[in-house]
C-alpha atoms as a PDB file:
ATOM      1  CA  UNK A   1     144.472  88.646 116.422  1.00  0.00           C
ATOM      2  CA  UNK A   2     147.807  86.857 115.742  1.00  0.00           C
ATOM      3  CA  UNK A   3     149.438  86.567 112.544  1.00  0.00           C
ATOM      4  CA  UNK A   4     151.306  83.023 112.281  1.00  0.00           C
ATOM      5  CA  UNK A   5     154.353  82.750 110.416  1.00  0.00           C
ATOM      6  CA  UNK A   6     153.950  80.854 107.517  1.00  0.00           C
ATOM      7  CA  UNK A   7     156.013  78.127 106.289  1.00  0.00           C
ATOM      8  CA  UNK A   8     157.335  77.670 103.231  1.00  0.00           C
ATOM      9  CA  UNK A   9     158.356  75.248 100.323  1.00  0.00           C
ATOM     10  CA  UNK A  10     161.433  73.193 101.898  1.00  0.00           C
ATOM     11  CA  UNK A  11     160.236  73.079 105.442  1.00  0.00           C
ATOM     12  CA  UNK A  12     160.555  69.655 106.488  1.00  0.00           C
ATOM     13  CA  UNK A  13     157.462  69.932 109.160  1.00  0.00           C
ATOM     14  CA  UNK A  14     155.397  70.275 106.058  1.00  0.00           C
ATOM     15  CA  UNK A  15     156.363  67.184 104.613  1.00  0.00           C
ATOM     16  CA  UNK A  16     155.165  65.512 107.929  1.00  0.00           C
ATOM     17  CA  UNK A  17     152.001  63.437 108.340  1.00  0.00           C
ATOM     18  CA  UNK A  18     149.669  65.617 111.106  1.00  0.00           C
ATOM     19  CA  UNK A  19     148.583  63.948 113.926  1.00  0.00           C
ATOM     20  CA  UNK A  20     144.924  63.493 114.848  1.00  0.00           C
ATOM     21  CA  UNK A  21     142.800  66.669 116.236  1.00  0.00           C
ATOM     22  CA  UNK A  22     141.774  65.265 120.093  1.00  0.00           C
ATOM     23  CA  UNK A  23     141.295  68.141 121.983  1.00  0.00           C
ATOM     24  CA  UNK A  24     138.401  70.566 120.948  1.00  0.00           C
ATOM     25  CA  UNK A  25     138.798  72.782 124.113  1.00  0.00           C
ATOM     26  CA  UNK A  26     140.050  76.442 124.139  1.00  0.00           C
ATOM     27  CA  UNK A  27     143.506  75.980 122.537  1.00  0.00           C
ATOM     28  CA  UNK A  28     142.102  74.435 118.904  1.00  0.00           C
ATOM     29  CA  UNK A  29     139.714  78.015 119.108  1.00  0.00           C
ATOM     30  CA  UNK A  30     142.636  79.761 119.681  1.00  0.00           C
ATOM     31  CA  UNK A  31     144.748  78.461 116.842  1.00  0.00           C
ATOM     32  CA  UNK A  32     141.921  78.196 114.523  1.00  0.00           C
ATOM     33  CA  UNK A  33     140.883  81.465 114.811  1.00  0.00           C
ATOM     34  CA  UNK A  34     144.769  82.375 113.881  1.00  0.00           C
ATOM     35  CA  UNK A  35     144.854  80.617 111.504  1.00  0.00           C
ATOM     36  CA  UNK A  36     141.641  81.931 109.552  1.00  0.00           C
ATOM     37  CA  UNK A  37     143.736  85.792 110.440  1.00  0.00           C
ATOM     38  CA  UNK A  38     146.919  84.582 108.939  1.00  0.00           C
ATOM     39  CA  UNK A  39     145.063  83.060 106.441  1.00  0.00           C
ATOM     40  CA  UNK A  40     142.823  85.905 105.233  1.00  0.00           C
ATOM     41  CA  UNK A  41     145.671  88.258 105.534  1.00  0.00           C
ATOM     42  CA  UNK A  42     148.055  86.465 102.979  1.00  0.00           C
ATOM     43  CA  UNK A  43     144.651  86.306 100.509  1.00  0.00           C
ATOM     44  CA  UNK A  44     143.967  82.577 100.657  1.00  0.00           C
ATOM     45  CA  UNK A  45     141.131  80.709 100.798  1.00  0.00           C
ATOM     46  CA  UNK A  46     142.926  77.950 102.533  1.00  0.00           C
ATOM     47  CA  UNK A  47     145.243  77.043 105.153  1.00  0.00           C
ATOM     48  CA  UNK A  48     146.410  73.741 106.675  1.00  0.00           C
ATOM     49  CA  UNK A  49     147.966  73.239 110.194  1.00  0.00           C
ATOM     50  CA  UNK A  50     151.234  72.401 108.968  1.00  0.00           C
ATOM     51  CA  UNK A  51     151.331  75.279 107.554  1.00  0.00           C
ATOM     52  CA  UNK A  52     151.581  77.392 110.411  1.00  0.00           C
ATOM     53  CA  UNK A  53     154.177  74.901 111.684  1.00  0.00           C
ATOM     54  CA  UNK A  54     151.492  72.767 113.565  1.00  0.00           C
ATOM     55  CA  UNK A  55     151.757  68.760 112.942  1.00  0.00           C
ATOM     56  CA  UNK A  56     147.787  68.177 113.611  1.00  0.00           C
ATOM     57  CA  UNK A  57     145.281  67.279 110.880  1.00  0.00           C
ATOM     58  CA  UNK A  58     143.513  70.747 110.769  1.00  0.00           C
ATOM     59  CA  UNK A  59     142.288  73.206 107.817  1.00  0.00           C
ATOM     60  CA  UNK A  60     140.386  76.483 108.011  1.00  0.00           C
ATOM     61  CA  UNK A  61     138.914  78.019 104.746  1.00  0.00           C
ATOM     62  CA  UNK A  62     136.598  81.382 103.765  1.00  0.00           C
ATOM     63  CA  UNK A  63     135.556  81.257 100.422  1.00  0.00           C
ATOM     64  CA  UNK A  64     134.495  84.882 101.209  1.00  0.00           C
ATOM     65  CA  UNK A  65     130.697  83.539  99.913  1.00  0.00           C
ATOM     66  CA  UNK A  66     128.917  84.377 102.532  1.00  0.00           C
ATOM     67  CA  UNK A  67     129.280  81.068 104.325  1.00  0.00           C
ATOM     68  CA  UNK A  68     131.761  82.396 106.672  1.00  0.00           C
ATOM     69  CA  UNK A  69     134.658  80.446 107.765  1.00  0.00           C
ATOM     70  CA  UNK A  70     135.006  76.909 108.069  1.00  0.00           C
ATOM     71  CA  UNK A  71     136.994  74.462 109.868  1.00  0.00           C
ATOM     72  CA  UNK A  72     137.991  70.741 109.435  1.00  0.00           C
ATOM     73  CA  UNK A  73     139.471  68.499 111.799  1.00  0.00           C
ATOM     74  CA  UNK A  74     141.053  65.157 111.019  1.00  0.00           C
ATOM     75  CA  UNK A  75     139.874  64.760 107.475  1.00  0.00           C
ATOM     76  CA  UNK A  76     139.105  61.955 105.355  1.00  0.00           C
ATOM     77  CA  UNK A  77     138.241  61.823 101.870  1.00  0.00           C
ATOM     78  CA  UNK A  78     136.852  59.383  99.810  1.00  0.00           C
ATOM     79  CA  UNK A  79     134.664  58.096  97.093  1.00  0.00           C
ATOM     80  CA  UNK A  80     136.520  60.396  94.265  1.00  0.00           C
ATOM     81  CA  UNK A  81     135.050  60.568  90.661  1.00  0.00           C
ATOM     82  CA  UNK A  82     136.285  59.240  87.593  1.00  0.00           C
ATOM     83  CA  UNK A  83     135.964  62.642  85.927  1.00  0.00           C
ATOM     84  CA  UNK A  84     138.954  64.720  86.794  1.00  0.00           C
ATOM     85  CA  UNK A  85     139.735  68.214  85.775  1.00  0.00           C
ATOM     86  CA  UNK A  86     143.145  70.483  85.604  1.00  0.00           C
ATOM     87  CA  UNK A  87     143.140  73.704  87.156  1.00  0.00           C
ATOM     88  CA  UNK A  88     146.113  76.290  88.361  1.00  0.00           C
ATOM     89  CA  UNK A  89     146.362  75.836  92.004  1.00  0.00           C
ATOM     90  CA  UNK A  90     148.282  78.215  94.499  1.00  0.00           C
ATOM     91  CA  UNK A  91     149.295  77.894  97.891  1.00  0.00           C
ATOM     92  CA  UNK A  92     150.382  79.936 101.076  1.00  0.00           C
ATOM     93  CA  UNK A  93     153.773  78.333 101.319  1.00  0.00           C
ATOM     94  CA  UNK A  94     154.564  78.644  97.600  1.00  0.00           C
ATOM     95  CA  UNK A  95     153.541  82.398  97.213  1.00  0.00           C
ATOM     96  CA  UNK A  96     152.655  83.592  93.935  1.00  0.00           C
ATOM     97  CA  UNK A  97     153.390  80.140  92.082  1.00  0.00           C
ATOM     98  CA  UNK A  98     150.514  78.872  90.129  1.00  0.00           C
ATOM     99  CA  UNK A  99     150.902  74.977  88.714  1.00  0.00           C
ATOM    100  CA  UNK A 100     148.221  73.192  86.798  1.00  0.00           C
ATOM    101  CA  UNK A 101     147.068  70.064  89.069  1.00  0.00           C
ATOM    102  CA  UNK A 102     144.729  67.058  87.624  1.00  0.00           C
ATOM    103  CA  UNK A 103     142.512  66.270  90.503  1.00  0.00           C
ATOM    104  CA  UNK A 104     138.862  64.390  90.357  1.00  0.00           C
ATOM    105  CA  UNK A 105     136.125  66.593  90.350  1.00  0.00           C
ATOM    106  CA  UNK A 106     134.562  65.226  92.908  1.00  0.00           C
ATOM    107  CA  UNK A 107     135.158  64.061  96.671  1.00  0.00           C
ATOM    108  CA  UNK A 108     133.468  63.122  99.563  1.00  0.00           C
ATOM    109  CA  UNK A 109     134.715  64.237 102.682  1.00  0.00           C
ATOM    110  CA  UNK A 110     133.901  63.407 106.462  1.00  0.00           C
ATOM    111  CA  UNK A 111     135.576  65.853 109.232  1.00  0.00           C
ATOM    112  CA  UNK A 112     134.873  66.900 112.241  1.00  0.00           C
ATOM    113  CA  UNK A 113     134.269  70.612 113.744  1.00  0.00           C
ATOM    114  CA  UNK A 114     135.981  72.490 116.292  1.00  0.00           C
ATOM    115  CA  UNK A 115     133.657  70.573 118.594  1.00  0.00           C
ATOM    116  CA  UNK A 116     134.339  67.547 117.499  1.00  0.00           C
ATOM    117  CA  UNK A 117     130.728  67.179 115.879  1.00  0.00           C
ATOM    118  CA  UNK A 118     131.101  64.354 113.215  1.00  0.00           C
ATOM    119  CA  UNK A 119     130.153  65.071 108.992  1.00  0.00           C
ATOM    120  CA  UNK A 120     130.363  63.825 105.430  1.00  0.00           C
ATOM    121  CA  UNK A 121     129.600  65.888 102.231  1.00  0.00           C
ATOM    122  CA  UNK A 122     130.408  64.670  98.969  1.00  0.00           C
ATOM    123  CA  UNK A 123     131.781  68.154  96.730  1.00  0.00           C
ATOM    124  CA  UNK A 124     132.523  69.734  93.267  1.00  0.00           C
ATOM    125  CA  UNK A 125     134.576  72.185  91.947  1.00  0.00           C
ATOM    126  CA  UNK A 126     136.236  74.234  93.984  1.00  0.00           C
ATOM    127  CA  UNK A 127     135.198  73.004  97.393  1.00  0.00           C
ATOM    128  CA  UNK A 128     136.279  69.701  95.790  1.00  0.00           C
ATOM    129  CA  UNK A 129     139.682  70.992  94.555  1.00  0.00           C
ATOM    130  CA  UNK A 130     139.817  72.975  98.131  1.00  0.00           C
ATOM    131  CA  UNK A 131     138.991  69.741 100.530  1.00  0.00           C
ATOM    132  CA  UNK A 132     142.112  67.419  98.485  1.00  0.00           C
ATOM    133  CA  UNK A 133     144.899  70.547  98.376  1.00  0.00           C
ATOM    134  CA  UNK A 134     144.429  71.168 102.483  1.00  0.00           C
ATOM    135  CA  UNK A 135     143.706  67.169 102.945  1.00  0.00           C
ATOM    136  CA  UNK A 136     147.267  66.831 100.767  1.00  0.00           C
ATOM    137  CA  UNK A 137     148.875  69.176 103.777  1.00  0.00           C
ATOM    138  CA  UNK A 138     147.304  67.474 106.534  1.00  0.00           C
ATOM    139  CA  UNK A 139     149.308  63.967 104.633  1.00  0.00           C
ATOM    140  CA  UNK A 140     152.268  65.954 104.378  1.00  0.00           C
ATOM    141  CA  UNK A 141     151.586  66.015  99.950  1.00  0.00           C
ATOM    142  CA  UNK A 142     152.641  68.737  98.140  1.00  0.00           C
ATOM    143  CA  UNK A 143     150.000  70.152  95.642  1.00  0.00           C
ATOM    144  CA  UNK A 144     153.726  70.531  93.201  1.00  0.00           C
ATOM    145  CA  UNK A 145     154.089  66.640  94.031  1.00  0.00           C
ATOM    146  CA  UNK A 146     151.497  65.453  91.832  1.00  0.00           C
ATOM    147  CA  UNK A 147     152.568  68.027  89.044  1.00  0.00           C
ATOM    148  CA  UNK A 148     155.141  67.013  86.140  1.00  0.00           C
ATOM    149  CA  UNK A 149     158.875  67.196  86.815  1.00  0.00           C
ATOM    150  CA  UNK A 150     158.948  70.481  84.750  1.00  0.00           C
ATOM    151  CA  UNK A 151     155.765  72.091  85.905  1.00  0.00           C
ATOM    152  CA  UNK A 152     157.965  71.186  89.388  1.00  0.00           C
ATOM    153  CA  UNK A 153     160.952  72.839  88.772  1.00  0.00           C
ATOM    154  CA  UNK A 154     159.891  75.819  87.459  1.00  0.00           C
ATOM    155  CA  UNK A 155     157.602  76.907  90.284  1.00  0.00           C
ATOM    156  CA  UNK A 156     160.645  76.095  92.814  1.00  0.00           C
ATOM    157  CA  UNK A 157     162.797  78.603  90.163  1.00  0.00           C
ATOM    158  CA  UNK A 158     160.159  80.807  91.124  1.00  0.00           C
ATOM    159  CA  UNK A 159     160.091  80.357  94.793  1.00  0.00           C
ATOM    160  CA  UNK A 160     164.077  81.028  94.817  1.00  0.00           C
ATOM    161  CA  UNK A 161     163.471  83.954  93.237  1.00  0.00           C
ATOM    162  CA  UNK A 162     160.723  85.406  95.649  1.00  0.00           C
ATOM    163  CA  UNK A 163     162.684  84.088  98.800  1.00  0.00           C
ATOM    164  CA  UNK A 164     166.451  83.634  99.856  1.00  0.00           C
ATOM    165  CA  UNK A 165     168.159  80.195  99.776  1.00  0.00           C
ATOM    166  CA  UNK A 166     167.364  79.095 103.309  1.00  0.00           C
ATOM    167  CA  UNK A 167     164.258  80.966 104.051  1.00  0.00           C
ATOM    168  CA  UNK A 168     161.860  78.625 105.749  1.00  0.00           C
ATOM    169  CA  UNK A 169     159.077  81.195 106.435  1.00  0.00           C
ATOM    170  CA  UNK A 170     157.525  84.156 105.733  1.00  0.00           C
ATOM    171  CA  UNK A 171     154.956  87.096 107.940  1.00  0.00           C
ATOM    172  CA  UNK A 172     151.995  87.732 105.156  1.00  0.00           C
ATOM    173  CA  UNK A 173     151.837  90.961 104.464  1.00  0.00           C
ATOM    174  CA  UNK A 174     148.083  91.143 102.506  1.00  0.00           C
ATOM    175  CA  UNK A 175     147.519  90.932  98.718  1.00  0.00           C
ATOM    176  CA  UNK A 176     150.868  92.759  98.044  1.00  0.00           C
ATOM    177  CA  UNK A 177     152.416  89.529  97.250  1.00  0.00           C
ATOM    178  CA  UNK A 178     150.176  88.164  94.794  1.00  0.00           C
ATOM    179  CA  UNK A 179     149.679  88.989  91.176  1.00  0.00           C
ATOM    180  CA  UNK A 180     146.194  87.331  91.044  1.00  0.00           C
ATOM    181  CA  UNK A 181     144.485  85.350  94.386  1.00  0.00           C
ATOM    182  CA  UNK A 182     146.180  82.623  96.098  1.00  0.00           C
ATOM    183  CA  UNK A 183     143.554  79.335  95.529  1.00  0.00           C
ATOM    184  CA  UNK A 184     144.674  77.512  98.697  1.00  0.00           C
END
């Protein structure tokens, strides 16, 4: 197991667009199965490429249902509902900030697996919410980008407070950090 730095708010390789996944051979396993440890260890549910300072268009996520983990390669999402829905989001590079985000309650996705085996689900809820945060990171979005200016600028207050000027990331350390779950 291998933790993976995470990066945070202010990085500029997480404002980058990830490139496509083309190579499902032992180094995606690798990284993916890093990337669920670093992700389960800093309590999310979610965690893009970029993220872990990796430019490709990757998310893992364990909704710790019984499901196990999953993995999505080079995703694309589409067909998104009238009907949208605002819900406090968090996220592994803004730890412990919590901003209300309108998204549509439902998505369809398609992906691809580790393998490279094609697929397209339509979701709800949370897998919804889950498949547009991590698809955001993959486009180099910000979940705080499609929040209101002052929703914004209080959850960076809050980031400077939790990490120095400068700091571009951090080793999780478990729940510790968190007051309640991260979301994503």
């Amino acid at each position: 197991m291998t933790i993976l730095p995470i990066r945070l708010f202010g990085d500029p390789v997480l404002k980058e667009k990830g490139q496509p996944v083309t190579d499902f051979g032992a180094n995606l396993q690798l990284l993916v199965d890093n990337m669920v440890d670093t992700m389960l260890l800093g309590n999310g549910v979610g965690l893009a490429a970029a993220q872990v300072g990796v430019q490709l268009r990757l998310f893992v996520y364990d909704l710790e249902d019984g499901t196990g983990r999953h993995v999505v390669c080079n995703p694309e999402l589409s067909e998104f509902s009238e009907e949208t829905v605002v819900i406090e989001e968090g996220c592994l590079s803004l730890p412990g900030v919590y901003v209300g985000i309108e998204r549509p309650q439902l998505v369809t996705c398609s992906w691809q697996d580790e393998h490279g085996d094609s697929y397209t689900a339509s979701y709800d809820g949370l897998l919804s919410r889950l498949h547009q945060h991590e698809t955001d990171h993959c486009d180099g979005i910000w979940h705080i980008d499609r929040a209101g200016r002052e929703q914004r600028k209080k959850a960076l207050r809050a980031l400077r407070q939790r990490f120095p000027i400068g700091e571009t990331s951090y080793m999780p350390e478990g729940d510790k950090m968190y007051e309640h779950p991260v979301i994503f």
